[in-house]
N, C-alpha and C. Protein backbone atom coordinates (compact mmCIF):
# COMPACT_ATOMS: atom_id res chain seq x y z
N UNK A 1 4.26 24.25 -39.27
CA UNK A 1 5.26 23.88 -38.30
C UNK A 1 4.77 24.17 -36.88
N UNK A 2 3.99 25.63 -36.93
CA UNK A 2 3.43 25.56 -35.72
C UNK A 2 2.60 24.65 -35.04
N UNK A 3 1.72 24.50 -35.59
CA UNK A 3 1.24 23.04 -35.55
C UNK A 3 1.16 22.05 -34.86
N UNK A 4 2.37 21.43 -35.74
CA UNK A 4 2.99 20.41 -35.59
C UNK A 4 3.33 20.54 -33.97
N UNK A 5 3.98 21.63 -33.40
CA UNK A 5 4.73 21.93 -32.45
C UNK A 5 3.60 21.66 -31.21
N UNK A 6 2.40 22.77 -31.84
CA UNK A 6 0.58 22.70 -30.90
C UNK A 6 0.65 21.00 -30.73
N UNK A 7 0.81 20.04 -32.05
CA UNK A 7 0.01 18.45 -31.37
C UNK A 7 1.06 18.29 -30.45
N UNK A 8 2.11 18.66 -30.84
CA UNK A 8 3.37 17.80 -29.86
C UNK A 8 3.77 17.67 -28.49
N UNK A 9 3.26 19.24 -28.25
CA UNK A 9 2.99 19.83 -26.45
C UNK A 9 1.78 19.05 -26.16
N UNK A 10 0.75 19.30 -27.11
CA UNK A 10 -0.35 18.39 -25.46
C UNK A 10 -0.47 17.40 -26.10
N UNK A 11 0.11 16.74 -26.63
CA UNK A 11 0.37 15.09 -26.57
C UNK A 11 1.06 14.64 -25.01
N UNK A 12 2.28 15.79 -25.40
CA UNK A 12 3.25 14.93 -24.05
C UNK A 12 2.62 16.00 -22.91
N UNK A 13 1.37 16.64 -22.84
CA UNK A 13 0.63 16.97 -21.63
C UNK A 13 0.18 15.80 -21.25
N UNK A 14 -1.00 15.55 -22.62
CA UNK A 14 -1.92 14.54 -22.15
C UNK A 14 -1.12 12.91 -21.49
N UNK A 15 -0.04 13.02 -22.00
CA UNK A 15 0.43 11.60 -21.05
C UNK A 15 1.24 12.17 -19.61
N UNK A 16 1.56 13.44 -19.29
CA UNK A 16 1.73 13.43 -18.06
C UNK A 16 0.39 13.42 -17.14
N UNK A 17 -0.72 14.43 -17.77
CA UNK A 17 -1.87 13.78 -16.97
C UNK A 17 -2.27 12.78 -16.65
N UNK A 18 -1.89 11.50 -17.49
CA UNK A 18 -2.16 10.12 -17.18
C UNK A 18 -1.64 9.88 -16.34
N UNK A 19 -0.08 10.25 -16.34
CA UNK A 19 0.78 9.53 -15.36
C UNK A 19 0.07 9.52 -13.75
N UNK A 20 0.00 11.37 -13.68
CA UNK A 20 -0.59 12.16 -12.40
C UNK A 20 -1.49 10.73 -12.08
N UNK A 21 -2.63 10.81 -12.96
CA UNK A 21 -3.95 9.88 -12.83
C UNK A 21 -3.19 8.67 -12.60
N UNK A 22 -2.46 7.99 -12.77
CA UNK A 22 -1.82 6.61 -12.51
C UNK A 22 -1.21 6.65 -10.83
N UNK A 23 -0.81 7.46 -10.26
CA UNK A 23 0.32 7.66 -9.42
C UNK A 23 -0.94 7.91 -8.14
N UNK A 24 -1.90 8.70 -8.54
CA UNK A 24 -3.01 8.74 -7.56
C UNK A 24 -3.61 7.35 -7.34
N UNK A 25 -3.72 6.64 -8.33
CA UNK A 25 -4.40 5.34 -8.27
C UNK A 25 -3.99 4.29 -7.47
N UNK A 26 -2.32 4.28 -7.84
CA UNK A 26 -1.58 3.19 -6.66
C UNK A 26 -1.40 4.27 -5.75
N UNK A 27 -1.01 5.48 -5.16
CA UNK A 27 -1.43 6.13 -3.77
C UNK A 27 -2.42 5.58 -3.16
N UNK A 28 -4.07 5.38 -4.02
CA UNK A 28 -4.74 4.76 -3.04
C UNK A 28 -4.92 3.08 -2.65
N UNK A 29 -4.29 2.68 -3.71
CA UNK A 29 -4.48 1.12 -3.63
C UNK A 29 -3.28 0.82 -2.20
N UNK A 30 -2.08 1.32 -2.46
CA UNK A 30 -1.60 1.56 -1.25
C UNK A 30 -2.09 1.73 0.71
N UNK A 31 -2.60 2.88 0.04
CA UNK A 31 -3.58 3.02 1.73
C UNK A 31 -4.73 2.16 1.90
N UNK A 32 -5.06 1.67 0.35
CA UNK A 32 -6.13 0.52 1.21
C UNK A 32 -5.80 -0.89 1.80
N UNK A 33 -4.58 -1.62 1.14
CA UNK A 33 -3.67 -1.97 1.65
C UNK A 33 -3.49 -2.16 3.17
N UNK A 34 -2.89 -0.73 3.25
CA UNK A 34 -2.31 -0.37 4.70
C UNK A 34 -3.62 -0.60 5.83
N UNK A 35 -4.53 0.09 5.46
CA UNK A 35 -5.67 0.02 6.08
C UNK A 35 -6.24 -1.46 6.57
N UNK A 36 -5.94 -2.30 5.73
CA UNK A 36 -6.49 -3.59 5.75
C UNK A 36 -5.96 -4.16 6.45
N UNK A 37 -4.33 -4.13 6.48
CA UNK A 37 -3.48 -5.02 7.39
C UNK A 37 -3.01 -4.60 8.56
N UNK A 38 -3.88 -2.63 8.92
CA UNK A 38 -3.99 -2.58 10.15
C UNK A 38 -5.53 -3.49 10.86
N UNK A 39 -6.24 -3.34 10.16
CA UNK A 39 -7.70 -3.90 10.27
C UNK A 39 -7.46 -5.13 10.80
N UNK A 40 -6.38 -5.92 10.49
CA UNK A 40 -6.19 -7.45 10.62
C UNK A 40 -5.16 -7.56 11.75
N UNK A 41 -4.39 -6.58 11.71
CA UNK A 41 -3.82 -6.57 13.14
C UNK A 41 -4.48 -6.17 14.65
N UNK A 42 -4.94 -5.48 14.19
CA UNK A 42 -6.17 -4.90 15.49
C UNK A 42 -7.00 -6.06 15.99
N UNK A 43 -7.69 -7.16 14.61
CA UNK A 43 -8.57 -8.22 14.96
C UNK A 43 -7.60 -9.10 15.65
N UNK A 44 -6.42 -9.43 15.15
CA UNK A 44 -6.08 -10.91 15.67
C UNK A 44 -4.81 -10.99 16.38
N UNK A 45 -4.50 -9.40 16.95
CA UNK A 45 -3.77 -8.82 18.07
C UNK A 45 -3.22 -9.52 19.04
N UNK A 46 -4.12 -9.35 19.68
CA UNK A 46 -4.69 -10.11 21.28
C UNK A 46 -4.09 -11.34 20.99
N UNK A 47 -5.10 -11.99 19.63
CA UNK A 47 -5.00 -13.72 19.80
C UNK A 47 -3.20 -13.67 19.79
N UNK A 48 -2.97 -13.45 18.78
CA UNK A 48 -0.99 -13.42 18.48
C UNK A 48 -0.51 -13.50 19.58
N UNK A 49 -0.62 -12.55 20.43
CA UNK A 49 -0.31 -12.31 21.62
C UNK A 49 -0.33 -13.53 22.37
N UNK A 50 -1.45 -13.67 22.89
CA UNK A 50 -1.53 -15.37 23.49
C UNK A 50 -0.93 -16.33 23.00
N UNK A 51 -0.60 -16.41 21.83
CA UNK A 51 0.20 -17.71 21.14
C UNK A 51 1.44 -17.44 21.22
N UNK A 52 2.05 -16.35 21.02
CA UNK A 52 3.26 -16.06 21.44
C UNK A 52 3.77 -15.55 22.95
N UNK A 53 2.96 -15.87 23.76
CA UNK A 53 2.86 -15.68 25.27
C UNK A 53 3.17 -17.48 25.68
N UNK A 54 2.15 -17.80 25.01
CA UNK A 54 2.41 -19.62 25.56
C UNK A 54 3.67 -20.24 24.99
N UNK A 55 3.74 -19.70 23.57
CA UNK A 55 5.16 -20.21 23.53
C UNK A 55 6.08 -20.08 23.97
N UNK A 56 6.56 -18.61 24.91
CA UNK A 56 7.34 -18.29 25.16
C UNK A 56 6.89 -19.01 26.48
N UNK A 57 6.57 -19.08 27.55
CA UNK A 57 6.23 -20.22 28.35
C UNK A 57 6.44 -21.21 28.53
N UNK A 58 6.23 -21.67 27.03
CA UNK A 58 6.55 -23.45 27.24
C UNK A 58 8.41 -23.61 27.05
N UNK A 59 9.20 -22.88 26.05
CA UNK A 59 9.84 -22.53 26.14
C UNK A 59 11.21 -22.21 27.32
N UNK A 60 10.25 -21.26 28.15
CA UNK A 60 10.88 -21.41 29.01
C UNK A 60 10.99 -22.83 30.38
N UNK A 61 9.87 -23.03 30.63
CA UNK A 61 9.70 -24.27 31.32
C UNK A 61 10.98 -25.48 30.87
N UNK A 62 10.95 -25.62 29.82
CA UNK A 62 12.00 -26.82 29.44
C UNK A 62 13.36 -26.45 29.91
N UNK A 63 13.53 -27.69 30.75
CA UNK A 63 15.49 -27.19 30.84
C UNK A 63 16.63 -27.62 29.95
């Protein structure tokens, strides 16, 4: 019975360690993510800027 009791605890160890290991994994897929679509904001910043500068321009010009 004891045993039984020994597989039963690190069974349900060994799947919280997974979990841990799962939860780290999308943590980082996350920040790489984040990282990327600051990466892409930084590059095409500026340009946005200008396109939404002229629009607002043309925009205004029309009566």
């Amino acid at each position: 019975m004891i045993q039984y009791l020994q597989i039963l605890l690190n069974s349900r160890f060994a799947k919280m360690e997974e979990r841990g290991a799962t939860a780290v994994e999308y943590g980082l897929l996350v920040a790489l993510i984040a990282a990327a679509i600051v990466a892409i904001v930084l590059t095409l910043g500026g340009t946005l800027k200008d396109v939404f500068t002229d629009v607002n321009s043309s925009i205004k010009a029309k009566p």
